[in-house]
Protein backbone atom coordinates (compact mmCIF):
# COMPACT_ATOMS: atom_id res chain seq x y z
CA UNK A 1 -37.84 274.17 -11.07
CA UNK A 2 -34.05 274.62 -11.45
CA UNK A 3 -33.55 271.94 -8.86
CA UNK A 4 -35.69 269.43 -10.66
CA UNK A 5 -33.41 270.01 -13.77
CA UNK A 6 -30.42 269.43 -12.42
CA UNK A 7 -31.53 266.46 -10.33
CA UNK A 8 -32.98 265.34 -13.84
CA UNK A 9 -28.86 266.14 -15.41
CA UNK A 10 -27.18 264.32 -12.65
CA UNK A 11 -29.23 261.02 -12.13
CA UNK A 12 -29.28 261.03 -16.49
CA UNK A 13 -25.19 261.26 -15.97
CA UNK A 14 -25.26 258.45 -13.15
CA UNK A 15 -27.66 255.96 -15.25
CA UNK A 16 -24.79 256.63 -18.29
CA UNK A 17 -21.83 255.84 -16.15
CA UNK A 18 -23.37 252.22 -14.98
CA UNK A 19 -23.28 250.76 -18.46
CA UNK A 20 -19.49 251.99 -19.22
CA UNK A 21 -17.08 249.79 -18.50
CA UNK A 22 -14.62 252.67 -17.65
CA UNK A 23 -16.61 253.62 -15.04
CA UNK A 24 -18.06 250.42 -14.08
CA UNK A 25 -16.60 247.57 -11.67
CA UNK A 26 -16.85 244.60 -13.91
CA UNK A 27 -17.93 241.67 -11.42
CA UNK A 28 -16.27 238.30 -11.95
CA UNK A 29 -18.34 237.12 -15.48
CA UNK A 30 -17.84 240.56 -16.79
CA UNK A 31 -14.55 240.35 -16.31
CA UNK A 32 -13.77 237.25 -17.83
CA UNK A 33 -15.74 238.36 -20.88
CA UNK A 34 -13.28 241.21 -21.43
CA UNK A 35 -10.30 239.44 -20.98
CA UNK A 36 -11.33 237.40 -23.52
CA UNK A 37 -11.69 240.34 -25.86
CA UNK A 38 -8.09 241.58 -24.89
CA UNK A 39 -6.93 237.80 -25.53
CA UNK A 40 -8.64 237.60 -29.15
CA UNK A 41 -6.80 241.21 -29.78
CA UNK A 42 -3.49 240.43 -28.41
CA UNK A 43 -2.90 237.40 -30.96
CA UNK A 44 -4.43 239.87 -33.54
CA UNK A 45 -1.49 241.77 -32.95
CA UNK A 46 0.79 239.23 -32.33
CA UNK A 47 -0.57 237.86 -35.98
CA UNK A 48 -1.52 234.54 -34.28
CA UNK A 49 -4.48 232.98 -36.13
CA UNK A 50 -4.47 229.90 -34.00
CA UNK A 51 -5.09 231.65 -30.70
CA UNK A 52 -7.48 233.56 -32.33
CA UNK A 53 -9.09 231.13 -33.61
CA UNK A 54 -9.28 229.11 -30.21
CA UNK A 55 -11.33 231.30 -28.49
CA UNK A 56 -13.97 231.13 -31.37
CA UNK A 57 -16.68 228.90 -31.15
CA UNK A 58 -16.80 226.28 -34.17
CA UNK A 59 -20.54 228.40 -35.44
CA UNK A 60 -18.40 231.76 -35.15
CA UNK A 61 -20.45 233.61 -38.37
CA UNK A 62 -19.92 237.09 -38.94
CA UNK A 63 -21.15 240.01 -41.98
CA UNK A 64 -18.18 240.42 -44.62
CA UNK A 65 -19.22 244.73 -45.33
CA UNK A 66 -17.76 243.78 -48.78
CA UNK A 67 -20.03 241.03 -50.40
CA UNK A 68 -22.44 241.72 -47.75
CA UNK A 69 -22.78 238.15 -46.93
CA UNK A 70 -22.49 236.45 -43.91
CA UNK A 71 -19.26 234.62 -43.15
CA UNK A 72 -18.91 231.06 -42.16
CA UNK A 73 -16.48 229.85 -39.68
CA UNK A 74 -13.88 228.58 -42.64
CA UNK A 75 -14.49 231.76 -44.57
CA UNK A 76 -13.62 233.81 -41.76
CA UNK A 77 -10.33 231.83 -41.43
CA UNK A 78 -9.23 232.62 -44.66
CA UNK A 79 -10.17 235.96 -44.24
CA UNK A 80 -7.93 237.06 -41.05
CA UNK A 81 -5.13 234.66 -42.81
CA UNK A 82 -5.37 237.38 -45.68
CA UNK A 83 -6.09 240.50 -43.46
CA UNK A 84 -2.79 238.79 -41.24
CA UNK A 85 -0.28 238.58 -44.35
CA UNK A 86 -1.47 242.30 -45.86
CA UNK A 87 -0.92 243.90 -42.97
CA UNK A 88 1.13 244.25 -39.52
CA UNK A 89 -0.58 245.59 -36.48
CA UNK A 90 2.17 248.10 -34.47
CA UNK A 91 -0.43 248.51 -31.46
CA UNK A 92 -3.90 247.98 -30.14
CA UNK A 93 -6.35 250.72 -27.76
CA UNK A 94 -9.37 249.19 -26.74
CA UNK A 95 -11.66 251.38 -25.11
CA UNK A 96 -14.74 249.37 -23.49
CA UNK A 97 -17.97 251.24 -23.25
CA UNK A 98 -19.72 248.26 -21.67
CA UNK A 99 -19.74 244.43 -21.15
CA UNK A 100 -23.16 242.70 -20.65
CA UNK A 101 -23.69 239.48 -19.35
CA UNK A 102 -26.91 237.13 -19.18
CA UNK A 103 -25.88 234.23 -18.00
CA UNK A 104 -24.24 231.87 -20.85
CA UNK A 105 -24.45 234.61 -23.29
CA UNK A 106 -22.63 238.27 -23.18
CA UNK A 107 -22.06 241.56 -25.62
CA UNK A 108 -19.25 243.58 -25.51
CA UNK A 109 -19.26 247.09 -26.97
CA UNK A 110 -16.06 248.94 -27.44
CA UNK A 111 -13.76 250.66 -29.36
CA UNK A 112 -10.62 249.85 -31.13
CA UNK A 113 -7.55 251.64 -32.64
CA UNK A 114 -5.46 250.13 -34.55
CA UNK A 115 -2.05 251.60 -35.63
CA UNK A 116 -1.69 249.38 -38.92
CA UNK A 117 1.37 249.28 -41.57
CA UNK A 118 0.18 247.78 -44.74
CA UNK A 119 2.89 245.05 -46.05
CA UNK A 120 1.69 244.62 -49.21
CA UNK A 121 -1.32 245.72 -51.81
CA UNK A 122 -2.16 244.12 -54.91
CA UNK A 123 -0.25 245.24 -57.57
CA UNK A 124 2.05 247.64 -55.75
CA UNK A 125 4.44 244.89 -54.87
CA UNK A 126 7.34 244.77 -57.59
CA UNK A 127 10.19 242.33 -57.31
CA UNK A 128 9.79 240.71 -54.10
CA UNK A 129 9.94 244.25 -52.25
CA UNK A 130 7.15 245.01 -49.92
CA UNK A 131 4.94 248.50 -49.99
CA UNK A 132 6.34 251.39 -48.19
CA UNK A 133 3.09 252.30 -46.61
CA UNK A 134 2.67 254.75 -43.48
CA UNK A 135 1.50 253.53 -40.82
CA UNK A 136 -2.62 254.58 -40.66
CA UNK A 137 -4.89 255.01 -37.57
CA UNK A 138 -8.12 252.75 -37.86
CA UNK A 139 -10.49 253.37 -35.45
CA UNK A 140 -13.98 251.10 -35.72
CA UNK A 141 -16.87 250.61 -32.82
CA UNK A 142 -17.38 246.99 -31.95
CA UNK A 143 -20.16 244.85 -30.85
CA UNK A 144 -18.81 241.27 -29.91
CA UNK A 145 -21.13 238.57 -29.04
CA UNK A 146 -19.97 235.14 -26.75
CA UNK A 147 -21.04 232.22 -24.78
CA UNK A 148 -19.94 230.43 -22.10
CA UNK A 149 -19.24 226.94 -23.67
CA UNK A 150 -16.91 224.53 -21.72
CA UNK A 151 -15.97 226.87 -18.68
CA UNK A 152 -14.94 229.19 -21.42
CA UNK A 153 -15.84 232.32 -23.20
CA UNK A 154 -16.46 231.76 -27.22
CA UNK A 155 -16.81 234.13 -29.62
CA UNK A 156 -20.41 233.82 -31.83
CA UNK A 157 -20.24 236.70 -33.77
CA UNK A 158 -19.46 240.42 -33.90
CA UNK A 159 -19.59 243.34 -35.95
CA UNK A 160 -17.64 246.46 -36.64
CA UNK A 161 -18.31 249.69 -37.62
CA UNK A 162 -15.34 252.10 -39.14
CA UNK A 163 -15.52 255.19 -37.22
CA UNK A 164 -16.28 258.60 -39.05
CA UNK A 165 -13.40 261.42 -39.11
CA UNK A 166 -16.52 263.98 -38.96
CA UNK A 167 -17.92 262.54 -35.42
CA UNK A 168 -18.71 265.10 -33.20
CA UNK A 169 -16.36 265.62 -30.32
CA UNK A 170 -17.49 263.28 -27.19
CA UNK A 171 -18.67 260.05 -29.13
CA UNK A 172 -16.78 257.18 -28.32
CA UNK A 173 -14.91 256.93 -31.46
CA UNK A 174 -13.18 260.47 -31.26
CA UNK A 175 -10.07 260.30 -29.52
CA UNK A 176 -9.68 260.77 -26.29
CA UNK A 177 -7.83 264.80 -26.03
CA UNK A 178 -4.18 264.34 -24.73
CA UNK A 179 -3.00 267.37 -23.60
């Protein structure tokens, strides 16, 4: 009986390890699917709209957690324009948990943390001299969704999900312990 639950443990740890992309060897699709994800956040960081925008397809949409309406493609422009002039973005983790291809269409699941320095708030800006924020930690679980359009990966959609400081210890969104 002891057997059987252990057998039960270690085939229930083996089926998690095949969808993480840590542990997983992405093959050649799933590969390029993540590289387009590091692309997309390395001219986040770099605060280049136009290659992010490039790798978007023209019907990109996306939820705005504010109004609660879905973004179009122009609204989401102005929207990382904004987000890009608020704030800089010191460094980028991404942590994949998995990459999922089906042909033409994939989903990417991950985590990113951001180390972000606000530049400037509304109203705290007074002659000309920007905020002296700290630099903050965000940490938010993503779900990006693209298709192959063109020999190229596209970005549809995605949403994100600000992590919880309260998340129990093992969940994707806690840090990883350096010791």
């Amino acid at each position: 009986m002891k057997s059987i639950g252990l057998t039960a443990v270690a085939l229930t740890l083996m089926l998690l390890s095949l969808h993480s992309a840590d542990a997983q060897q992405l093959d050649k699709p799933q590969g390029e699917v993540w590289q387009t994800v590091e692309a997309r956040w390395r001219a986040w960081q770099s605060g280049d709209l136009e290659k992010m925008w490039a790798l978007c397809h023209p019907r990109f949409h996306a939820w705005n957690r504010v109004s609660g309406r879905l973004d179009d493609h122009n609204t989401l422009r102005t929207r990382w324009r904004n987000a890009l002039e608020a704030e800089r973005i010191l460094d980028v983790k991404l942590e994949p948990i998995t990459v999922e291809v089906y042909g033409d269409f994939a989903a990417v699941f991950y985590v990113s943390r951001e180390t972000v320095k606000q530049v400037s708030v509304a109203g705290s800006v007074e002659k000309g001299t920007p905020s002296v924020a700290e630099p903050s930690l965000v940490t938010i679980r993503w779900s990006d969704y693209l298709v192959k359009a063109g020999g190229r990966w596209l970005f549809v959609g995605y949403s994100g999900v600000p992590c919880s400081q309260s998340e129990p210890a093992g969940t994707p969104c806690r840090a990883p312990d350096r010791k």
